[in-house]
N, C-alpha and C. Protein backbone atom coordinates (compact mmCIF):
# COMPACT_ATOMS: atom_id res chain seq x y z
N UNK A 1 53.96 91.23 48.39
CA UNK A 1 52.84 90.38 48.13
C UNK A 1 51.80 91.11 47.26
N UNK A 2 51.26 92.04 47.15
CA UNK A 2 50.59 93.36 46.68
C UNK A 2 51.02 93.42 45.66
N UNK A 3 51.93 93.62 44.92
CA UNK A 3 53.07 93.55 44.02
C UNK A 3 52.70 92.34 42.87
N UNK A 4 52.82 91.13 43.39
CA UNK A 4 53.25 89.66 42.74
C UNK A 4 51.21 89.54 42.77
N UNK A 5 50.42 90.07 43.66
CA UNK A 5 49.33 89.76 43.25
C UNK A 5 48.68 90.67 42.42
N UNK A 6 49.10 91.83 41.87
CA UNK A 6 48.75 92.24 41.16
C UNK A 6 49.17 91.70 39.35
N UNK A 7 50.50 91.48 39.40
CA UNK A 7 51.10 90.83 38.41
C UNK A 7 49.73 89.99 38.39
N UNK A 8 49.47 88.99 39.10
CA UNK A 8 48.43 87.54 38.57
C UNK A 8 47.49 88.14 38.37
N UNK A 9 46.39 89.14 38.68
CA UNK A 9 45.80 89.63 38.02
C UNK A 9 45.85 89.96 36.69
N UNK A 10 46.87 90.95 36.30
CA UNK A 10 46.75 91.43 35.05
C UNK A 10 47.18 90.25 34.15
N UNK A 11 47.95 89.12 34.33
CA UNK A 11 47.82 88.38 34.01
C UNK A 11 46.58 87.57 33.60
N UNK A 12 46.12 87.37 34.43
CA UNK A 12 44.46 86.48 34.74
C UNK A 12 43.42 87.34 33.53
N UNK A 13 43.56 88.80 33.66
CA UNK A 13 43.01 89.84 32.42
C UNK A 13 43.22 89.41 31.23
N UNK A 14 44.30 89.26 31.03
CA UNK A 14 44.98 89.27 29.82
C UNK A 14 44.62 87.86 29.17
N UNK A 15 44.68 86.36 29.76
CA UNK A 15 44.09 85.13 29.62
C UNK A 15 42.86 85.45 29.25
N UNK A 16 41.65 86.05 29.94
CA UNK A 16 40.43 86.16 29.94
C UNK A 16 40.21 86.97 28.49
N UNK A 17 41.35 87.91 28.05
CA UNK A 17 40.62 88.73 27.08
C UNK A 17 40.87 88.16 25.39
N UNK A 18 42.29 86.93 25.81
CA UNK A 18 42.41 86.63 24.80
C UNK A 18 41.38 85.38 24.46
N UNK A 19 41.10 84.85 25.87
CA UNK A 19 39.90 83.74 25.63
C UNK A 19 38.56 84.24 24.26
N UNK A 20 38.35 85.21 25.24
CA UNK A 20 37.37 86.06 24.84
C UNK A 20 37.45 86.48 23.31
N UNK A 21 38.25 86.96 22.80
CA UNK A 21 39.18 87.27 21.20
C UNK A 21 38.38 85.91 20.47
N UNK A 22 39.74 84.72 20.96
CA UNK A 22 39.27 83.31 20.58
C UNK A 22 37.73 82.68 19.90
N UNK A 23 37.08 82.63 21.02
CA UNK A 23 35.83 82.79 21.10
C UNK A 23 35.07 83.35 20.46
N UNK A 24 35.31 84.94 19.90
CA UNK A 24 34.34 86.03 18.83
C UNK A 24 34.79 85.42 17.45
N UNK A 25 36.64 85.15 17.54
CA UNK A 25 37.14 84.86 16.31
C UNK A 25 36.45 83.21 15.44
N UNK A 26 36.58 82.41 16.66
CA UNK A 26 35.09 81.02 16.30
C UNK A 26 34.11 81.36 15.38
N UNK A 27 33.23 82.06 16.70
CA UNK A 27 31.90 82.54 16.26
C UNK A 27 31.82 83.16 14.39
N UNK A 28 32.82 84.03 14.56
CA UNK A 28 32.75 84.86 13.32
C UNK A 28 33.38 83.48 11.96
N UNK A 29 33.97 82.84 12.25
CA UNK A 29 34.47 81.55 11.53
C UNK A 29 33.61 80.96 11.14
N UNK A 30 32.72 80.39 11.86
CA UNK A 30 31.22 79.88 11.75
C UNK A 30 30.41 80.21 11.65
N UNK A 31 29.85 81.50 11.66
CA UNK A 31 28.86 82.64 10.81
C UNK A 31 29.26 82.37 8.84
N UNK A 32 31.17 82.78 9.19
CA UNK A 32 31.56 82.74 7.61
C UNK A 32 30.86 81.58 6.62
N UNK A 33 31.64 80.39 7.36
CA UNK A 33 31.40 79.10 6.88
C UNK A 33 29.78 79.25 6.83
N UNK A 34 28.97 79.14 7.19
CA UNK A 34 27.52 78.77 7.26
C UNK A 34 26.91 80.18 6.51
N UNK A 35 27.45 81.25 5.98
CA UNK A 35 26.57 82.01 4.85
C UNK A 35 27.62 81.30 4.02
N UNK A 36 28.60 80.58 3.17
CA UNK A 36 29.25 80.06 2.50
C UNK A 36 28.02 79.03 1.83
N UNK A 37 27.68 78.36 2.81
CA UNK A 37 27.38 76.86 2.73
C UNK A 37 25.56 77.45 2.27
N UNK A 38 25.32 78.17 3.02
CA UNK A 38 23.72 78.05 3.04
C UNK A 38 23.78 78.95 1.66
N UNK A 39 24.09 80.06 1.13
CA UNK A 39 23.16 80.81 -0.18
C UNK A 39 24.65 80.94 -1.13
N UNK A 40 23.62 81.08 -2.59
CA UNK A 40 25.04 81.25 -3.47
C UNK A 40 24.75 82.68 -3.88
N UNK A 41 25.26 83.77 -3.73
CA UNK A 41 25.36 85.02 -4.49
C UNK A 41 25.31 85.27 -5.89
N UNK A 42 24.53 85.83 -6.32
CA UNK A 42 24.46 86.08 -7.81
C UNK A 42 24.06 87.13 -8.37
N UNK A 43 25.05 87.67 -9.35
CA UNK A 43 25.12 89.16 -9.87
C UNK A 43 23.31 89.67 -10.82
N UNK A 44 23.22 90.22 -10.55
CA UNK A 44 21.84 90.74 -11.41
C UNK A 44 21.40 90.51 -12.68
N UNK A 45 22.40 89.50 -13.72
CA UNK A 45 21.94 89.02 -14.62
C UNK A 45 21.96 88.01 -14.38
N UNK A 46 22.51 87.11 -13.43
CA UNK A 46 22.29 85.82 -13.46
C UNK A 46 20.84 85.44 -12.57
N UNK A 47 20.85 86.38 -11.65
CA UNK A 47 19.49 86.83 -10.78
C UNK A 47 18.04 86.33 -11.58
N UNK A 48 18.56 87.84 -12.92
CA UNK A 48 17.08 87.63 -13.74
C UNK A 48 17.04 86.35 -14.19
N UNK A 49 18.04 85.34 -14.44
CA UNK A 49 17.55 84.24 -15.47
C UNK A 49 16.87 83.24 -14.71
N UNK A 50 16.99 83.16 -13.48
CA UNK A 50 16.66 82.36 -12.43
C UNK A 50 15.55 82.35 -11.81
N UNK A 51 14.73 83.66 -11.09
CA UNK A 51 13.90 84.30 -10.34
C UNK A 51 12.64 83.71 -10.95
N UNK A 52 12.66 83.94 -11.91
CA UNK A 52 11.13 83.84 -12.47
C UNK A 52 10.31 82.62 -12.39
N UNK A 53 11.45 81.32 -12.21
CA UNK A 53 11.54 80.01 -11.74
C UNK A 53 11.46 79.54 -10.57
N UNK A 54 11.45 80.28 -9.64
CA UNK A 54 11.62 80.04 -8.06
C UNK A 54 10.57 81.13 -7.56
N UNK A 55 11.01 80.82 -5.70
CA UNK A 55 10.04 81.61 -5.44
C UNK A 55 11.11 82.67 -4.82
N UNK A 56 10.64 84.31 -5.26
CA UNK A 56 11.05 85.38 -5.19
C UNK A 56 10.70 86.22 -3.85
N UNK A 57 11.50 86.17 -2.94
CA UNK A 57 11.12 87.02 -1.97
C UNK A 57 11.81 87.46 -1.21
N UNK A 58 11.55 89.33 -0.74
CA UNK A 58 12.03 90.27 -0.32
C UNK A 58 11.78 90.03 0.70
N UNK A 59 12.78 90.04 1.64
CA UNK A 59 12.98 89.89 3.10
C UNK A 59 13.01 91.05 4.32
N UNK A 60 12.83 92.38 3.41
CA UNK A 60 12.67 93.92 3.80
C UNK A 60 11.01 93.94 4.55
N UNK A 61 11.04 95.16 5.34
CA UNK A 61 9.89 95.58 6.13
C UNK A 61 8.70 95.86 5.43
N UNK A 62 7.71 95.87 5.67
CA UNK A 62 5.82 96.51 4.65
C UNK A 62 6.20 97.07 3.74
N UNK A 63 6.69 98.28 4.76
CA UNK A 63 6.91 99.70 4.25
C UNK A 63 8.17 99.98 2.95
N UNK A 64 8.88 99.32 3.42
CA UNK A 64 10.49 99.34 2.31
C UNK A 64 9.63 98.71 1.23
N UNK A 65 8.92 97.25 1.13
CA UNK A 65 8.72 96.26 0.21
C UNK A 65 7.50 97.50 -0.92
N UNK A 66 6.31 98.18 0.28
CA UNK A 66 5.19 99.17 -0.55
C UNK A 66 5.95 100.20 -1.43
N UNK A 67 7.17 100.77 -0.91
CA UNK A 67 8.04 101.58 -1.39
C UNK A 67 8.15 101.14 -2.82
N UNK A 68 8.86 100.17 -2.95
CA UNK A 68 9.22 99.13 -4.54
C UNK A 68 10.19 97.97 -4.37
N UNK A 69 9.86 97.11 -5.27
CA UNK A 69 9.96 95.77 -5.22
C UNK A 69 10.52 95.52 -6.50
N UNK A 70 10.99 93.95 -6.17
CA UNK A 70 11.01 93.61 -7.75
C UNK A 70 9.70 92.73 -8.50
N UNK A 71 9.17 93.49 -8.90
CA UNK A 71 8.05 92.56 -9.85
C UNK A 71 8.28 91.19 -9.21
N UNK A 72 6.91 90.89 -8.85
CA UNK A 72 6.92 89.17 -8.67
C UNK A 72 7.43 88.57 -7.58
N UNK A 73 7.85 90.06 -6.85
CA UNK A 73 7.93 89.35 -5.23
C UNK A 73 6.85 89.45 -4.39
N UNK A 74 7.55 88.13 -3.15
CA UNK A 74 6.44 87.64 -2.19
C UNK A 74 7.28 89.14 -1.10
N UNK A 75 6.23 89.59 -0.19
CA UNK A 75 7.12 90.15 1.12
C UNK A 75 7.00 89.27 2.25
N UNK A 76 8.05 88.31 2.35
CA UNK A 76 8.16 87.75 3.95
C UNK A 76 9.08 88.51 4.64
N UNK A 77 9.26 89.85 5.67
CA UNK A 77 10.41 90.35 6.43
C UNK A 77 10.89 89.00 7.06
N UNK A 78 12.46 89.32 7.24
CA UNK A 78 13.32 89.01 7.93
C UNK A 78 12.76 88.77 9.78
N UNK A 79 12.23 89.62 10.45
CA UNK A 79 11.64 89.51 11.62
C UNK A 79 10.58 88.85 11.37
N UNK A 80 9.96 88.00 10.48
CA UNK A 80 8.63 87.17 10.52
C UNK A 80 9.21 86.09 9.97
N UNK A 81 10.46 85.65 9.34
CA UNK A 81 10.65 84.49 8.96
C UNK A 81 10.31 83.45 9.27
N UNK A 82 10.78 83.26 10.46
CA UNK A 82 10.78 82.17 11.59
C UNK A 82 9.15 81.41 11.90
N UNK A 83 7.72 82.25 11.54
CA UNK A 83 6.83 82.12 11.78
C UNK A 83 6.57 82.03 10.61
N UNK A 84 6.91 82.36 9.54
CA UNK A 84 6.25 82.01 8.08
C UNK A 84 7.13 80.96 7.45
N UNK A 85 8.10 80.15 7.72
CA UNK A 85 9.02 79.50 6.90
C UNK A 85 8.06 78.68 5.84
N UNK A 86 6.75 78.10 6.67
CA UNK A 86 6.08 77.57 6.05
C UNK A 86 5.28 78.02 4.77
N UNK A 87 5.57 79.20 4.18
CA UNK A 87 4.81 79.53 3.18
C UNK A 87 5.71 79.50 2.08
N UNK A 88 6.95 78.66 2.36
CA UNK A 88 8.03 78.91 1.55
C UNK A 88 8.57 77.09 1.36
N UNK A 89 8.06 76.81 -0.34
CA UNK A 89 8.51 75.13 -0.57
C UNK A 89 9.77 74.83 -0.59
N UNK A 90 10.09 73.94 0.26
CA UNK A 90 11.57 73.25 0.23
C UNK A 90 12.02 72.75 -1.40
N UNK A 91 10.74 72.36 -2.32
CA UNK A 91 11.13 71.71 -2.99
C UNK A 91 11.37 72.65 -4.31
N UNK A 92 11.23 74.18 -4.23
CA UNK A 92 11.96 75.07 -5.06
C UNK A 92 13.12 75.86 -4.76
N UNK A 93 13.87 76.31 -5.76
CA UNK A 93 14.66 77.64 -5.46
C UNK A 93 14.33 78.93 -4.71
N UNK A 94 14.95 79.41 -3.79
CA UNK A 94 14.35 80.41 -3.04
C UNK A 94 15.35 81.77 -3.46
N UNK A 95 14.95 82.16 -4.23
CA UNK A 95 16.25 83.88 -3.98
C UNK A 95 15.24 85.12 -3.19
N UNK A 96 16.03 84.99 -2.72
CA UNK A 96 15.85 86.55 -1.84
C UNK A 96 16.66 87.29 -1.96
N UNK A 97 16.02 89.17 -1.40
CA UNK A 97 16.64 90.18 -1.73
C UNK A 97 16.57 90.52 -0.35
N UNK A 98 17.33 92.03 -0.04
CA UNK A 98 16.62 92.98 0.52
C UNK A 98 16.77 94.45 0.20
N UNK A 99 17.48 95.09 0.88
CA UNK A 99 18.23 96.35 0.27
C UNK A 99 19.34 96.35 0.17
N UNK A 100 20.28 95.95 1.27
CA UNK A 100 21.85 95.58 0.64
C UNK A 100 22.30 94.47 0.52
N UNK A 101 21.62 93.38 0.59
CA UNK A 101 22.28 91.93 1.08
C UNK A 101 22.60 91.62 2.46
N UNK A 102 22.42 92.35 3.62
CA UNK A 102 22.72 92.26 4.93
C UNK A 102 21.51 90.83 5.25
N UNK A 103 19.96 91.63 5.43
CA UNK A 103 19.13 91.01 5.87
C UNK A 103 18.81 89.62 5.20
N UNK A 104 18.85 89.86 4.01
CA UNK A 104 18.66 88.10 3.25
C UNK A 104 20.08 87.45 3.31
N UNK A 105 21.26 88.04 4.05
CA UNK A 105 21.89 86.85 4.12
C UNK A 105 21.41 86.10 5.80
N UNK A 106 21.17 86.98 6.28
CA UNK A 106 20.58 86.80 8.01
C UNK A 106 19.32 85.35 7.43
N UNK A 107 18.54 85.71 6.67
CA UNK A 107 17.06 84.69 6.24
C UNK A 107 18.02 83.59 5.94
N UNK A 108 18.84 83.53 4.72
CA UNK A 108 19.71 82.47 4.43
C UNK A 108 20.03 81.88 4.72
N UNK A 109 20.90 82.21 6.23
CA UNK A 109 21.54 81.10 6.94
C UNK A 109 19.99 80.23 7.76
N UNK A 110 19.07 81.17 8.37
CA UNK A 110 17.36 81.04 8.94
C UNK A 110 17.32 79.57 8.38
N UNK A 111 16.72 80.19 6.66
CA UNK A 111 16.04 78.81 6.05
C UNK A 111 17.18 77.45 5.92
N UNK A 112 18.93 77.85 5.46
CA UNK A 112 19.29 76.88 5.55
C UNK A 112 19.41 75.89 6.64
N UNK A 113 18.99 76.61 7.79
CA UNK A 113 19.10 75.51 9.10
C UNK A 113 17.85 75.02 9.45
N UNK A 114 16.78 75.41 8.20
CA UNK A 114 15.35 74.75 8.43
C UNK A 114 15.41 74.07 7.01
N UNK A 115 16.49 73.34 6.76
CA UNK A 115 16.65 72.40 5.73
C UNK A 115 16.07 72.79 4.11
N UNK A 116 16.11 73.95 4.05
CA UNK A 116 16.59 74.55 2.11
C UNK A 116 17.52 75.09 2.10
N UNK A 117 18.16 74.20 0.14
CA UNK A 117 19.26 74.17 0.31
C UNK A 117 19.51 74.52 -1.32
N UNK A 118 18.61 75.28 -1.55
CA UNK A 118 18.69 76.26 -3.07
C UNK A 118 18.58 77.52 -2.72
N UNK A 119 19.45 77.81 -2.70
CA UNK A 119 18.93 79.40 -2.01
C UNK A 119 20.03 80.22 -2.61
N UNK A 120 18.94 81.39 -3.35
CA UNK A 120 20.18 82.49 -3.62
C UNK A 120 20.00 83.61 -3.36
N UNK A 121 20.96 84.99 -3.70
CA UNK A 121 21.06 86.44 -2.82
C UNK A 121 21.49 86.81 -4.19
N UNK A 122 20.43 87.90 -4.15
CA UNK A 122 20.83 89.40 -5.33
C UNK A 122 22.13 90.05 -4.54
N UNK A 123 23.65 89.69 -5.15
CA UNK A 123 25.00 90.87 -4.92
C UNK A 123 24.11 92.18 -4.71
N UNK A 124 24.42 92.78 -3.88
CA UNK A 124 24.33 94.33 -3.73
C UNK A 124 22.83 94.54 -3.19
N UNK A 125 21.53 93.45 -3.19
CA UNK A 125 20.41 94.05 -2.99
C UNK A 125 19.27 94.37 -3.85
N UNK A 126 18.55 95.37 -3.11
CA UNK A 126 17.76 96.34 -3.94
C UNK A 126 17.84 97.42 -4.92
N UNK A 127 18.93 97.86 -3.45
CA UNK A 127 19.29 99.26 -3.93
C UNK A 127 20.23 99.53 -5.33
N UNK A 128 20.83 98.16 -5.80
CA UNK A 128 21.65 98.02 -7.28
C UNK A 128 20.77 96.94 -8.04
N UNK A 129 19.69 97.02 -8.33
CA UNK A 129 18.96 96.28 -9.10
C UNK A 129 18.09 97.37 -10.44
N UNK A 130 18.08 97.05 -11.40
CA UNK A 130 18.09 97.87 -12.37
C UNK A 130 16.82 97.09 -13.10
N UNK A 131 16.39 96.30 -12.72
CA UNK A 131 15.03 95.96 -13.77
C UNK A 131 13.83 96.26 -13.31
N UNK A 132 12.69 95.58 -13.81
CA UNK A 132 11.50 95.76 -13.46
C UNK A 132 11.22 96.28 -11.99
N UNK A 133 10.41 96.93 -11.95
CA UNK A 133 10.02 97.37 -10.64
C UNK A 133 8.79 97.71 -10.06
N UNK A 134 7.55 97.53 -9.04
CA UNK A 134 6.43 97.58 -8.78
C UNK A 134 6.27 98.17 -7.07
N UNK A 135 5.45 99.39 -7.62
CA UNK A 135 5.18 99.98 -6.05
C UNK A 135 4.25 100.04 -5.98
N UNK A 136 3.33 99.65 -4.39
CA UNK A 136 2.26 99.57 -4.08
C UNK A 136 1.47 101.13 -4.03
C-alpha cells in the first residue's frame, strides 16, 4: 500500500508541475502577443524621422534621465507611469526609450491597456543611440 501510494504521489507531482509549465508557458504567450500588438520597434533612423513629431519620452529613473537623454525628452519613469498616464495625449504618437528596451517595453504594454495605440520603442535603447544628446 506504501508502495502504490507513493507511485500516486509522484504522479500527482508530476500533473501539478506540468500544470504549472502550462500555465508560465500561457502567461509568457500573452506577454508575447500583447508587446506585439501594443508598440512597433524602430531602428534609430527611423526613430529620428518620427520623434520630433510625437511626444518623446524616457521611461528611465531622475538620475539615469540627468545623466543624458535624448534632446527633447519628457522624463516619465516606468515606476510613475501609472500615476502620470495623464500627461501623455492619446491623440499623438508616443515613442519611448529607456536604456535597453526592457523598461519601455514594460510602459508599452502600461499605456496600450490605457487605450494608446501609436506607440513606438528605440531597438536597443539608450545605450545604442548615436544622436543628439542633453545632460542636466
Amino acid at each position: 500500500m506504501f508502495i502504490e501510494r507513493k507511485g500516486y504521489t509522484t504522479l500527482a507531482s508530476w500533473i501539478i508541475a506540468v500544470l504549472i509549465l502550462l500555465v508560465l508557458l500561457g502567461y509568457e504567450t500573452y506577454q508575447f502577443i500583447m508587446r506585439r500588438k501594443a508598440l512597433k520597434v524602430l531602428n534609430e533612423e527611423k526613430f529620428k524621422e518620427g520623434y520630433r513629431k510625437a511626444q518623446l519620452i524616457d521611461v528611465r529613473e531622475p538620475n539615469e534621465f540627468n545623466a543624458g537623454h535624448i534632446l527633447g525628452a519628457r522624463n516619465i519613469p516606468v515606476t510613475q507611469l501609472k500615476q502620470r498616464t495623464s500627461e501623455i495625449r492619446k491623440d499623438q504618437p508616443v515613442y519611448l526609450y529607456c536604456q535597453s528596451a526592457q523598461r519601455s517595453t514594460r510602459a508599452a504594454v502600461m499605456l496600450y491597456r490605457r487605450g494608446y495605440h501609436e506607440i513606438y520603442q528605440l531597438k536597443g535603447g539608450y545605450k545604442k543611440w548615436t544622436g543628439k544628446t542633453k545632460k542636466k
